[in-house]
Protein backbone atom coordinates (compact mmCIF):
# COMPACT_ATOMS: atom_id res chain seq x y z
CA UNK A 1 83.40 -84.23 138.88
CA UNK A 2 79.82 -84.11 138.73
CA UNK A 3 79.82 -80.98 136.43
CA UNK A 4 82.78 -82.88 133.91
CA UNK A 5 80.32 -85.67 133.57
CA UNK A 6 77.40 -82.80 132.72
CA UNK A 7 79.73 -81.29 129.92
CA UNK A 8 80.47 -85.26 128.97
CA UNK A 9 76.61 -85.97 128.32
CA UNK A 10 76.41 -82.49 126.72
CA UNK A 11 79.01 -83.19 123.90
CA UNK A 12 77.35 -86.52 123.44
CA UNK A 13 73.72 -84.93 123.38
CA UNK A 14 75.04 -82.43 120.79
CA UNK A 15 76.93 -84.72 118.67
CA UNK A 16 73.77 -86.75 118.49
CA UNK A 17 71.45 -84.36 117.43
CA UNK A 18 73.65 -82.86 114.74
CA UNK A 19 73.93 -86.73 113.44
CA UNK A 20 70.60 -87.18 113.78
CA UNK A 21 69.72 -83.86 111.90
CA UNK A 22 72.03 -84.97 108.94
CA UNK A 23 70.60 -88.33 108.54
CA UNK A 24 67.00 -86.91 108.54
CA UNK A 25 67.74 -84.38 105.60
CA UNK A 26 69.97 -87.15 103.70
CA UNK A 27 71.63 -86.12 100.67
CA UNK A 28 70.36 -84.29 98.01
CA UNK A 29 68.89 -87.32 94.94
CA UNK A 30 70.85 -86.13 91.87
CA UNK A 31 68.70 -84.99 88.71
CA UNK A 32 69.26 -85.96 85.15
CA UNK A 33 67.02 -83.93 82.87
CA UNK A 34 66.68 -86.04 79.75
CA UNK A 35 66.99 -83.94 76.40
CA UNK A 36 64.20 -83.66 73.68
CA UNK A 37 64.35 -86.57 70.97
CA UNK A 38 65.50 -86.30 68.09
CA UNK A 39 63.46 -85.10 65.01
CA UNK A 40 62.85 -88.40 62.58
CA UNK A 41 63.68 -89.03 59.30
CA UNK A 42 59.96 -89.95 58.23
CA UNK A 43 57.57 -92.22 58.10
CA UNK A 44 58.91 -96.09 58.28
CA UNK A 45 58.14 -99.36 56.45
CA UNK A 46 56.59 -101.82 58.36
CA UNK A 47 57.45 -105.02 58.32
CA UNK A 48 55.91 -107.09 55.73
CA UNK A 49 52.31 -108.70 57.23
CA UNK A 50 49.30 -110.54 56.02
CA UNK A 51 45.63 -109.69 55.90
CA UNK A 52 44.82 -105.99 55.52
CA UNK A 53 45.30 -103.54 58.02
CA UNK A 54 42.37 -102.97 59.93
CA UNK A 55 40.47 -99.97 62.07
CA UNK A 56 41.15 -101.75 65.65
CA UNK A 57 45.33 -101.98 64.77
CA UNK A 58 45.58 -98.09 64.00
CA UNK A 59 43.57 -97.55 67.28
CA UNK A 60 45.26 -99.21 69.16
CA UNK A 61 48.86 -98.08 68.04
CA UNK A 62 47.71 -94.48 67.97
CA UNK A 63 46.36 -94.87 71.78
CA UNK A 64 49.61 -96.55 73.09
CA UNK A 65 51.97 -94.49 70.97
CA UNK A 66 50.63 -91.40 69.58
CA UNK A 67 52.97 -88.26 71.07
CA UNK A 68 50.06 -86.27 71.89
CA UNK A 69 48.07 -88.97 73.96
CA UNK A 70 51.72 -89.71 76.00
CA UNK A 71 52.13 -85.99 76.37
CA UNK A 72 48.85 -85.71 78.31
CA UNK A 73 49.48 -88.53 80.29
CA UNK A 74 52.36 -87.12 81.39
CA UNK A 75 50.90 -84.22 82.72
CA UNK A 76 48.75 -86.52 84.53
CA UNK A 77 51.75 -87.66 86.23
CA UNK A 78 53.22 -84.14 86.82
CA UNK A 79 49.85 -83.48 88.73
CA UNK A 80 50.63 -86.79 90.74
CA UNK A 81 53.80 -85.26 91.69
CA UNK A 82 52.41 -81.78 92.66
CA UNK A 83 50.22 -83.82 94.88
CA UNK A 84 52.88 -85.53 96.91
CA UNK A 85 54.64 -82.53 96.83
CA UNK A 86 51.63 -80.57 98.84
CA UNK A 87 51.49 -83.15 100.98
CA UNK A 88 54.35 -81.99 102.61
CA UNK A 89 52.53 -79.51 104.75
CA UNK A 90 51.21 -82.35 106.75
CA UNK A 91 54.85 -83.88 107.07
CA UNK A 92 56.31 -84.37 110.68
CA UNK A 93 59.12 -81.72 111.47
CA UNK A 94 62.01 -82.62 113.82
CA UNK A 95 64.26 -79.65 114.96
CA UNK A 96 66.77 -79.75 117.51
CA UNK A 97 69.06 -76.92 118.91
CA UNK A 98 71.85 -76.41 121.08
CA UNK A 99 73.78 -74.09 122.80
CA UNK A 100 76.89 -73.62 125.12
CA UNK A 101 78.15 -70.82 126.95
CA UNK A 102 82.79 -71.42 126.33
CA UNK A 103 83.03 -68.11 128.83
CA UNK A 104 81.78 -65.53 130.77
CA UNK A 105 80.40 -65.81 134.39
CA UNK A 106 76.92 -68.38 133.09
CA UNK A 107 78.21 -72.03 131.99
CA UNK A 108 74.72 -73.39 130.71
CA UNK A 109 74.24 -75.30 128.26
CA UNK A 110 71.05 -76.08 126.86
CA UNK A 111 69.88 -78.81 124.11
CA UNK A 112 66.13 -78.96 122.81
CA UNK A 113 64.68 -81.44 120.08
CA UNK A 114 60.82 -81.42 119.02
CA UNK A 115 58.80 -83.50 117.33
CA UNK A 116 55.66 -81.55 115.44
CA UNK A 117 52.79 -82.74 113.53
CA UNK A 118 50.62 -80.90 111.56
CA UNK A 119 46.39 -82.56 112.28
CA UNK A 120 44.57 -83.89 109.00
CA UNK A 121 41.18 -82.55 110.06
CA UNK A 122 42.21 -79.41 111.80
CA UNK A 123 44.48 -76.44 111.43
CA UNK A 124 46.37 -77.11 114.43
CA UNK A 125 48.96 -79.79 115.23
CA UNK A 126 50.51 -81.79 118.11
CA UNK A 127 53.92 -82.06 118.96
CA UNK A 128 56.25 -83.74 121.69
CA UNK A 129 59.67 -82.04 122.72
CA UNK A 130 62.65 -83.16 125.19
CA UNK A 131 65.23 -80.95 126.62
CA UNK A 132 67.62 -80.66 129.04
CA UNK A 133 70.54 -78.25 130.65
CA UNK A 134 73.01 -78.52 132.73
CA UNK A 135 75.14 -75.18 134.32
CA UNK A 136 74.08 -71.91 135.63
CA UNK A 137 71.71 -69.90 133.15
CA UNK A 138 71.18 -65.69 133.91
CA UNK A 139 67.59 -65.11 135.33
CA UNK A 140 66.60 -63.43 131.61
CA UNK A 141 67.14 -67.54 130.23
CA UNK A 142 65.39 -69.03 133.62
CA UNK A 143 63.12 -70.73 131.75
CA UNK A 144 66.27 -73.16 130.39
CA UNK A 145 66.63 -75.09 133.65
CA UNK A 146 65.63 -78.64 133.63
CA UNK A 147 66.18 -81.71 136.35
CA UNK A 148 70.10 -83.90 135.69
CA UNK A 149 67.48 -85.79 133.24
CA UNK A 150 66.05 -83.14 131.26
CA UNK A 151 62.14 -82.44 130.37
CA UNK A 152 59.76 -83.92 128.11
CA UNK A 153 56.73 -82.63 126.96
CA UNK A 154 53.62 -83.19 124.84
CA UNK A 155 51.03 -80.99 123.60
CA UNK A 156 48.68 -79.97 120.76
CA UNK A 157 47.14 -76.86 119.29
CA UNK A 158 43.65 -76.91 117.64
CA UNK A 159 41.85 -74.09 115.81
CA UNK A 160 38.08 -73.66 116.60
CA UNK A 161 36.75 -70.62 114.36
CA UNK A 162 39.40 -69.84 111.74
CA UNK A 163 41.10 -73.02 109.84
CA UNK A 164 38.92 -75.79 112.02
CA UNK A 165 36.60 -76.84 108.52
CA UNK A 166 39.15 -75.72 106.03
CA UNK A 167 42.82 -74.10 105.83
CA UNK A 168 45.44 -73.42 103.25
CA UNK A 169 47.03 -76.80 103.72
CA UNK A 170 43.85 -78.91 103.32
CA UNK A 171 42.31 -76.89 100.23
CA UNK A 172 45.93 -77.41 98.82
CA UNK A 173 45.10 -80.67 99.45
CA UNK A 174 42.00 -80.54 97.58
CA UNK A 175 43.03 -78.33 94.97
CA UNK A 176 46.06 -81.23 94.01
CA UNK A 177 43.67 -83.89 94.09
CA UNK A 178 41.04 -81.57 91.78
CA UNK A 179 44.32 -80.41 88.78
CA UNK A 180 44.88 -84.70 88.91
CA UNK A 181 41.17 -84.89 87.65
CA UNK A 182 41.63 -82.43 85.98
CA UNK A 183 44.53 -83.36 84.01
CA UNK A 184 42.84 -86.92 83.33
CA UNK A 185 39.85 -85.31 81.81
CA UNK A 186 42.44 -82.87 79.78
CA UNK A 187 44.34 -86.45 78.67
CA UNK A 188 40.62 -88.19 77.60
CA UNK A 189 39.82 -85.12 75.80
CA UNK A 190 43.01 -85.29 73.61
CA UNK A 191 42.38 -88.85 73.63
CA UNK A 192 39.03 -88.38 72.38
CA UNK A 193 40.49 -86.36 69.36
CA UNK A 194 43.26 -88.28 68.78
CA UNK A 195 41.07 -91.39 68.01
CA UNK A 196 38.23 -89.47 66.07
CA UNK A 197 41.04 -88.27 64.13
CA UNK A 198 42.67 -91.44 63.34
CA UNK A 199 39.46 -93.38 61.83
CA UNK A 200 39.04 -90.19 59.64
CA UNK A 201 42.33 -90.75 58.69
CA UNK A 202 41.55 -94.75 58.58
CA UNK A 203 39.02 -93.89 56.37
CA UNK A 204 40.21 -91.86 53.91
CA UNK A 205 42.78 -94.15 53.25
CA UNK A 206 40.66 -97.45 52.54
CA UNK A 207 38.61 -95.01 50.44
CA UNK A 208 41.28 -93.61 48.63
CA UNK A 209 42.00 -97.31 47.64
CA UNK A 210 38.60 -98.33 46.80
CA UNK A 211 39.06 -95.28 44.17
CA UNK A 212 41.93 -96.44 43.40
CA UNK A 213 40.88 -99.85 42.55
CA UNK A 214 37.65 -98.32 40.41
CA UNK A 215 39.84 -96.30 38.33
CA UNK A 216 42.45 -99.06 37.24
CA UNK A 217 39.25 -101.95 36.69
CA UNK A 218 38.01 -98.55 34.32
CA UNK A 219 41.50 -98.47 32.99
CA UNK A 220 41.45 -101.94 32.15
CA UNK A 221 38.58 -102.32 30.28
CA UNK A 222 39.51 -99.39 28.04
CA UNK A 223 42.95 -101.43 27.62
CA UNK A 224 41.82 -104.65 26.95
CA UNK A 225 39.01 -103.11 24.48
CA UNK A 226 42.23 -101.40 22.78
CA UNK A 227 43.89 -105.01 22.41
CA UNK A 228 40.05 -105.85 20.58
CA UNK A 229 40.39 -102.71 18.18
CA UNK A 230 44.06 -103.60 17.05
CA UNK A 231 42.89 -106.96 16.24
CA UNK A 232 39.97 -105.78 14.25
CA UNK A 233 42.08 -102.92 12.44
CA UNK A 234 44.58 -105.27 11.64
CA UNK A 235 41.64 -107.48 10.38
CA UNK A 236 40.23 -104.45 7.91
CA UNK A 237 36.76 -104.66 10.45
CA UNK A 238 37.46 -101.01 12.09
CA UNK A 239 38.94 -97.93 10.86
CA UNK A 240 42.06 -97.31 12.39
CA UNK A 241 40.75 -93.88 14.11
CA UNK A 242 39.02 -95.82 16.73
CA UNK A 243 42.73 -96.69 18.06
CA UNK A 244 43.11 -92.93 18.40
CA UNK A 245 39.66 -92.10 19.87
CA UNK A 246 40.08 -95.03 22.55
CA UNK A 247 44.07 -94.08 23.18
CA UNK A 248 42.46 -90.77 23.81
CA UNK A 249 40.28 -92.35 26.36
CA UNK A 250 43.16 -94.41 27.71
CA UNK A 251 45.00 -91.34 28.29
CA UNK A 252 42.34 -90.04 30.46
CA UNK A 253 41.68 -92.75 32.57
CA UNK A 254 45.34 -92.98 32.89
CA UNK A 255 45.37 -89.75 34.79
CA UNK A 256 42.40 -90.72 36.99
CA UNK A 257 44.75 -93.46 38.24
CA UNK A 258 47.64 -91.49 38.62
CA UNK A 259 45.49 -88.71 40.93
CA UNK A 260 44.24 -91.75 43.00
CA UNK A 261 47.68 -93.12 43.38
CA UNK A 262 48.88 -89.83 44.67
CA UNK A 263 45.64 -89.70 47.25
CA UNK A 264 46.77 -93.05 48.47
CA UNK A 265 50.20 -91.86 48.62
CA UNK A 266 48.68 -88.72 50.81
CA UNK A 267 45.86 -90.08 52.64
CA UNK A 268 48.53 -93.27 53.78
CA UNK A 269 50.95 -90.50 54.74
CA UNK A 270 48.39 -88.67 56.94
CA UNK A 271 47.07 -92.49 58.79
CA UNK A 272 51.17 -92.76 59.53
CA UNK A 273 50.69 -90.13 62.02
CA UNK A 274 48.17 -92.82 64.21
CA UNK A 275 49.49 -96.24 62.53
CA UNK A 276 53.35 -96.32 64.94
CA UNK A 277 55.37 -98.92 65.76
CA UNK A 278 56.27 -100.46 68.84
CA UNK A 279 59.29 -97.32 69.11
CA UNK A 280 56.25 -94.65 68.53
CA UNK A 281 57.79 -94.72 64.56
CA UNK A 282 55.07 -93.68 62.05
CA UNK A 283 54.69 -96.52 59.75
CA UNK A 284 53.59 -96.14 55.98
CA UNK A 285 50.63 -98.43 54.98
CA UNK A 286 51.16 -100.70 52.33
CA UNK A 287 49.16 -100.86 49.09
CA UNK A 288 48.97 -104.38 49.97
CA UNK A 289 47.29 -104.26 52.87
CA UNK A 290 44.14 -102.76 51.81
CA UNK A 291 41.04 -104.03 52.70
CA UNK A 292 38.23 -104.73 50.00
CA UNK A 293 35.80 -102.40 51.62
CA UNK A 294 35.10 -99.90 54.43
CA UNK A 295 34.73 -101.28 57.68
CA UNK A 296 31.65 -101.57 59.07
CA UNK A 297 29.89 -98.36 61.39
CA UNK A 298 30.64 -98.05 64.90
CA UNK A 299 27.96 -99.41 67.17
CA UNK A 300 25.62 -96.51 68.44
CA UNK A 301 24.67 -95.83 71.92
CA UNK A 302 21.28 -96.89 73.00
CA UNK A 303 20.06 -92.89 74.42
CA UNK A 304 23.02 -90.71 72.84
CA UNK A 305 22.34 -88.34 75.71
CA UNK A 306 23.23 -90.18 78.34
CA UNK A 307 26.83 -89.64 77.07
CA UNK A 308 26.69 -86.15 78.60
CA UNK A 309 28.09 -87.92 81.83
CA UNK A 310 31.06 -88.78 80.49
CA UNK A 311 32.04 -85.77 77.83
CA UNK A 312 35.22 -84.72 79.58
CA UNK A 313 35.00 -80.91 78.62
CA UNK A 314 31.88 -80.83 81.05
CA UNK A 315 33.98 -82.62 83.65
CA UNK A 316 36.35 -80.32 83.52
CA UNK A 317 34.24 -77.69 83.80
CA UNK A 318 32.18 -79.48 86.85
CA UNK A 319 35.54 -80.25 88.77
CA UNK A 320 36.64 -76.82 88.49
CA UNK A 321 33.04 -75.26 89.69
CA UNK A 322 33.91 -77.67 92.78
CA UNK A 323 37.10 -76.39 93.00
CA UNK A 324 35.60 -72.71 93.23
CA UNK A 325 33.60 -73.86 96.23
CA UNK A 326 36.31 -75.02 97.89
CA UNK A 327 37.96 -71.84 97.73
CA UNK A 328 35.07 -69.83 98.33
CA UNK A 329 34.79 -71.96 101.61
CA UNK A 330 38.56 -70.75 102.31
CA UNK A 331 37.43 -67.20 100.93
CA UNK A 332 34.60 -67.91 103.97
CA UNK A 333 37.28 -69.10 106.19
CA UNK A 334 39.73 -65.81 106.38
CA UNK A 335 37.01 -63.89 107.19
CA UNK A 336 36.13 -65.30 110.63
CA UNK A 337 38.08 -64.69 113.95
CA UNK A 338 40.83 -67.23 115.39
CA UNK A 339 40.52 -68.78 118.10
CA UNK A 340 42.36 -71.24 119.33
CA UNK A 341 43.43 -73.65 122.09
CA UNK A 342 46.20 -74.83 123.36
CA UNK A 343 47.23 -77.82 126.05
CA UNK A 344 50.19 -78.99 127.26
CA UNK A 345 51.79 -81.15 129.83
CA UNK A 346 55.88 -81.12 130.32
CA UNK A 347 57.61 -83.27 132.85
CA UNK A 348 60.95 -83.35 134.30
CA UNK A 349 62.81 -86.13 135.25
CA UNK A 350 65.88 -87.11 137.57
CA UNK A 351 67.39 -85.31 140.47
CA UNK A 352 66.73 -81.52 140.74
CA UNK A 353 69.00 -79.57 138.64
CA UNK A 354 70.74 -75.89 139.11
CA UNK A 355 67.48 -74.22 138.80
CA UNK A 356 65.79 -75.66 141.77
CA UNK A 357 62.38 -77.54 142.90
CA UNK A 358 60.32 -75.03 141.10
CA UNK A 359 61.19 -77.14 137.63
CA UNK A 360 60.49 -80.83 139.57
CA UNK A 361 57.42 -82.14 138.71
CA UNK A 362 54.37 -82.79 135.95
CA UNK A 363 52.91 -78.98 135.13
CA UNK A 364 49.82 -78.61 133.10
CA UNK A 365 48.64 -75.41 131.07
CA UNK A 366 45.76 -74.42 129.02
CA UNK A 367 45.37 -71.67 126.48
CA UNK A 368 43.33 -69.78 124.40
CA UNK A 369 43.90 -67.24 121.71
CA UNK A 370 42.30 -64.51 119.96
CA UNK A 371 42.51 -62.44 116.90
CA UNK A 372 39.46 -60.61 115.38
CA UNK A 373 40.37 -58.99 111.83
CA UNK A 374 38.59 -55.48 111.91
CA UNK A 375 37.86 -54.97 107.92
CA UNK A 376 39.95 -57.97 106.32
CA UNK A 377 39.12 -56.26 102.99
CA UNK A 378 41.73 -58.51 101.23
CA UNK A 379 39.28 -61.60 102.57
CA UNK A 380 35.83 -59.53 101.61
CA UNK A 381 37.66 -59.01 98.02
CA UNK A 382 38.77 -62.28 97.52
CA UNK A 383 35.53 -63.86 98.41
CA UNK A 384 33.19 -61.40 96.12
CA UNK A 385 35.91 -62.72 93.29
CA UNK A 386 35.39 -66.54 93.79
CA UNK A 387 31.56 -65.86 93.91
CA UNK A 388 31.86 -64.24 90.77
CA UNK A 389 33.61 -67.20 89.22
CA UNK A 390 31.34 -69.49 90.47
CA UNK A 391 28.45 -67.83 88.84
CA UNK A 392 30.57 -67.90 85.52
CA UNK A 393 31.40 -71.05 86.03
CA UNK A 394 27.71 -71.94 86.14
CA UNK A 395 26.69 -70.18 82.99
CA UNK A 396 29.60 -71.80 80.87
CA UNK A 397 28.21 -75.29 82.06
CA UNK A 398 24.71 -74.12 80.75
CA UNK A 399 26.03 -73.23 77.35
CA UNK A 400 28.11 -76.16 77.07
CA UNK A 401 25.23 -78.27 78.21
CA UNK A 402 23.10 -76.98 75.44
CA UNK A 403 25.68 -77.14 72.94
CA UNK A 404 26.12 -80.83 73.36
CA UNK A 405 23.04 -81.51 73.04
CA UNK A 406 22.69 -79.54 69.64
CA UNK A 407 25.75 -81.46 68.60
CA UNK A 408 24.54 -85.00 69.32
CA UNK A 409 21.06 -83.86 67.78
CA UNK A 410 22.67 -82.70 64.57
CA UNK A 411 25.04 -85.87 64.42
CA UNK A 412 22.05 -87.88 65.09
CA UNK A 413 20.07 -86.40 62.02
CA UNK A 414 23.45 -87.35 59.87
CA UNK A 415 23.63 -90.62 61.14
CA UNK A 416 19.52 -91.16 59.68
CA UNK A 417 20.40 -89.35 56.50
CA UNK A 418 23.58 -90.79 55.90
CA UNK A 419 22.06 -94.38 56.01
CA UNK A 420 19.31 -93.52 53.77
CA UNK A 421 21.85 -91.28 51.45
CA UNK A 422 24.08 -94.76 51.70
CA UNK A 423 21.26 -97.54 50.50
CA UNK A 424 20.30 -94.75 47.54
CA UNK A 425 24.11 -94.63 46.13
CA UNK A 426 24.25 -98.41 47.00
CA UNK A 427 21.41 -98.50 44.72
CA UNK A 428 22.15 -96.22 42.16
CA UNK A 429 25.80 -98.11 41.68
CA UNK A 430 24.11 -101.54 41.21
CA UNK A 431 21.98 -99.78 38.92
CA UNK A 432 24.64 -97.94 36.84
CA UNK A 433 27.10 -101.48 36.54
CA UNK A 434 24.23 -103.24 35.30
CA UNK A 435 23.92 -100.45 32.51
CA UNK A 436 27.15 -100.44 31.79
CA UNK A 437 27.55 -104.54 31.75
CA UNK A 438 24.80 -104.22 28.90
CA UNK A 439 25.79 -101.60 26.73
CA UNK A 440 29.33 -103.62 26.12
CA UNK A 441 26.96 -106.50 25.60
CA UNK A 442 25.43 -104.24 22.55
CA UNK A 443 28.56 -102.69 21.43
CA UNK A 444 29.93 -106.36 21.10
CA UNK A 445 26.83 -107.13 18.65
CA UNK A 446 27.06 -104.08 17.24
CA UNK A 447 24.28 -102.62 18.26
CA UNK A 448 25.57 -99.42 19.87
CA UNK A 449 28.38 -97.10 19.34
CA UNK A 450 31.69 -96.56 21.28
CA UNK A 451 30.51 -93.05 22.59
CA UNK A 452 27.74 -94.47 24.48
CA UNK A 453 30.21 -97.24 25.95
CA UNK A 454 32.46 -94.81 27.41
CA UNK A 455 29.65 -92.85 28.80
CA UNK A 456 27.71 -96.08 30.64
CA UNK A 457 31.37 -97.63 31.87
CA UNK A 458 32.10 -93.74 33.51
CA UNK A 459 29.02 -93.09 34.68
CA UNK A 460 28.67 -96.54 36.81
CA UNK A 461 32.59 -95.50 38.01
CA UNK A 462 31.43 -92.44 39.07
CA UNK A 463 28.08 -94.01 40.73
CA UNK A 464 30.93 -96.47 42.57
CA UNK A 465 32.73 -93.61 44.03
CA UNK A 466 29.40 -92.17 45.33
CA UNK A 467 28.43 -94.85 47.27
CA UNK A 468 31.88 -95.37 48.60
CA UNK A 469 31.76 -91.65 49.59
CA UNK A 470 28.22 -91.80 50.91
CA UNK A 471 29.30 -95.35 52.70
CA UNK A 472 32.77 -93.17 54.01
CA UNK A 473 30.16 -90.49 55.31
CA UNK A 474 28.19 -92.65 56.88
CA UNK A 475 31.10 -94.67 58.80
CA UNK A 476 32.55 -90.95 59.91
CA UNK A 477 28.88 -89.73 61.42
CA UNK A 478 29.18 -92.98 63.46
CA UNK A 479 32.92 -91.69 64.51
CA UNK A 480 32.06 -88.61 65.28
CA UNK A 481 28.74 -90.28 67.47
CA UNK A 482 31.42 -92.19 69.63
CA UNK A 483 33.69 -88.59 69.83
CA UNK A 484 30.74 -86.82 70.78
CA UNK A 485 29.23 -89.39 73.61
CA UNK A 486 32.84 -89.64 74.62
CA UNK A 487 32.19 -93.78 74.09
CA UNK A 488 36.09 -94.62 75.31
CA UNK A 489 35.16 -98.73 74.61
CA UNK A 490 34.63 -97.62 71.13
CA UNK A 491 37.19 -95.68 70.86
CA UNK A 492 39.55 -98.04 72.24
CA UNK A 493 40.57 -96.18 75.22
């Protein structure tokens, strides 16, 4: 009777751990891989919208919808993900077994279940256990026997040479927590580029229109002077080849329009790839929507050089230098001797089962254990490699050092001369109008010829598109400041 109920609470014990094991593992989480999007059409038209587009719109879109920007955040998240997935060395493992002799002369039966957990701060772990048995087990399996209510134990193993600072699973750890960084300095470097980028592209387009707008008020006043010459051919006052000479001239300026047209038509093509929609759609800029000059210079930093901080190409390079210490402290690690220690207390409970008093009772033990590597040359080669690394990695960080600070010195002399280049076109354009408005003045009396005319009305275009150019120049060494001194505020990131 007393053995039927044994085999009862066996079958129970067993059907309860393999329950338990399945509900632990739970089913497999389907995955739906989502396929690549489709290739668009084009560039879209926005919808229709007052006041002119300005420099803060295209950085924003471009920052919340630019393809290259979400692809690097996304590896930011795929580093998230390897992250949680190496935390999975320190996740608590339950295993159970079970066993049952269905003939022979030995009727044991036999079910263990253990609890471990790997230690945050040490290689080791501790772990709890229960078994119990029930039967007769062959003297080779003595160490099966438990009391009617089985055993329980507790106990814990901790490293104190090899793995105590520092083991596989902690620079894992590390070394997920360090590509995370990493990745987030990869994402503000592309960032970084995709911003500079767009303002270049800003601002070639608002140029493009202010050359735009030059050429047509140049075209105009060669038109409107042709309506002047009919009337005064028609009148007897002219000879009729001045129609032909200033046709001529028409002609020309004609073209100049039609090659800024097609700039605008390019240069609002290129700003499509920043300017997106709320979908991530590139969006065309309309003519419209022009502003009537170049927006004003980014504000400067106060010491340029202070930016070095926060250039994310020298944080990358700093976080993986860290990274190489952390692995030459593993490299360190293999090479000493393990030692570890082990305790353990186990308890059986209920009356005394088939293998006697000799299992009743609370039983203690303490261990230790050795193991010296002899030449570990695999350790010694690994760590002369990581050394070597390190040193590398300290001589890149030099160079790059030095070669931001050439690169913020040279943008900083381009800054000076581009203001002073600026003011001088700014200058010379005032200058050249004023010539121009004049010499009309005197051809209108009479008092010069239509040669002349042409030449002051080109010459104070072409003095126009200077200072827009020097004023573009300007505006893009403040651009390439913020890019440089990795400024995200200005930069809108």
């Amino acid at each position: 009777m007393r053995r039927n109920n044994a085999q009862g609470r066996m079958r129970l014990w067993l059907l309860s751990g393999a329950l338990g094991a399945v509900l632990v593992a739970g089913p497999a989480p389907a995955q739906m891989i989502a396929p690549l999007p489709p290739v668009a059409a084009g560039p879209v038209t926005p919808p229709p919208a007052s006041g002119p587009l300005t420099l803060d719109e295209v950085l924003e879109a471009s920052r919340q919808h630019q393809p290259q920007i979400l692809e690097a955040l996304a590896r930011v998240r795929v580093a998230e993900g390897r992250r949680l997935s190496v935390e999975g060395a320190f996740d608590t493992l339950f295993a159970a077994s079970a066993d049952t002799r269905l003939s022979g002369f030995y009727d044991g039966r036999y079910l263990e279940s253990k609890i471990t957990q790997p230690l945050q701060t040490n290689g080791g772990n501790v772990y709890g256990s229960y078994r119990v048995s029930g039967g007769r087990f062959p003297t080779y399996e003595n160490e099966k026997f438990t009391n009617e209510l089985g055993e329980f134990k507790v106990g814990a193993v901790f490293a104190l040479l090899r793995d105590r600072i520092i083991d596989e699973r902690r620079f894992g750890r590390t070394l997920a927590e360090g590509e995370i960084e990493l990745a987030d300095a990869e994402r503000l470097m592309i960032a970084i580029g995709v911003q500079a980028r767009a303002i270049e592209a800003y601002n070639a387009w608002v140029v493009a229109g202010q050359r735009l707008r030059i050429f047509r008020d140049l075209l105009a006043l060669a038109q409107e002077r042709q309506r002047g010459f009919q009337r005064a051919v028609a009148e007897g006052l002219r000879p009729r080849i001045i129609l032909t000479e200033n046709e001529q001239n028409i002609l020309r300026r004609q073209s100049f329009v039609t090659q800024a047209e097609q700039a605008l038509a390019v240069a609002a093509n290129n700003l499509s790839l920043f300017w997106r929609n709320a979908d991530g759609r590139p969006m065309l800029a309309d003519v419209a929507r022009l502003p009537d000059a170049l927006p004003a210079p980014l504000p400067l930093p106060v010491d340029p050089r202070s930016g070095l901080v926060q250039r994310p190409d020298l944080r990358n390079l700093e976080l993986r230098l860290s990274l190489a210490r952390e692995r030459l402290a593993l490299d360190r690690n293999q090479l000493l001797p393990r030692l570890d220690v082990a305790v353990e207390v186990s308890r059986d409970i209920g009356e005394i089962g088939a293998g006697g008093r000799s299992f009743d009772g609370t039983e203690s033990k303490l261990g230790l254990t050795l193991r010296v590597p002899l030449q570990n040359r695999a350790a010694r080669g690994r760590l002369m490699q990581t050394e070597a690394e390190i040193d590398a990695f300290r001589r890149r960080g030099q160079a790059l050092g030095e070669q931001i600070v050439a690169q913020i010195d040279a943008i900083s002399i381009a800054i000076g001369a581009s203001a002073r280049i600026a003011g001088l076109a700014s200058d010379e354009a005032d200058r050249a109008s004023a010539m121009a408005a004049a010499e009309r003045r005197r051809f209108d009396m009479g008092a010069t010829d239509f040669f002349v005319v042409n030449l002051r009305e080109e010459a104070a275009a072409d003095a126009q598109i200077r200072r827009i150019d020097a004023l573009a120049r300007q505006i893009q060494a403040h651009a390439d400041m913020a890019a440089a001194t990795a400024d995200a505020t200005v930069l809108k990131l």
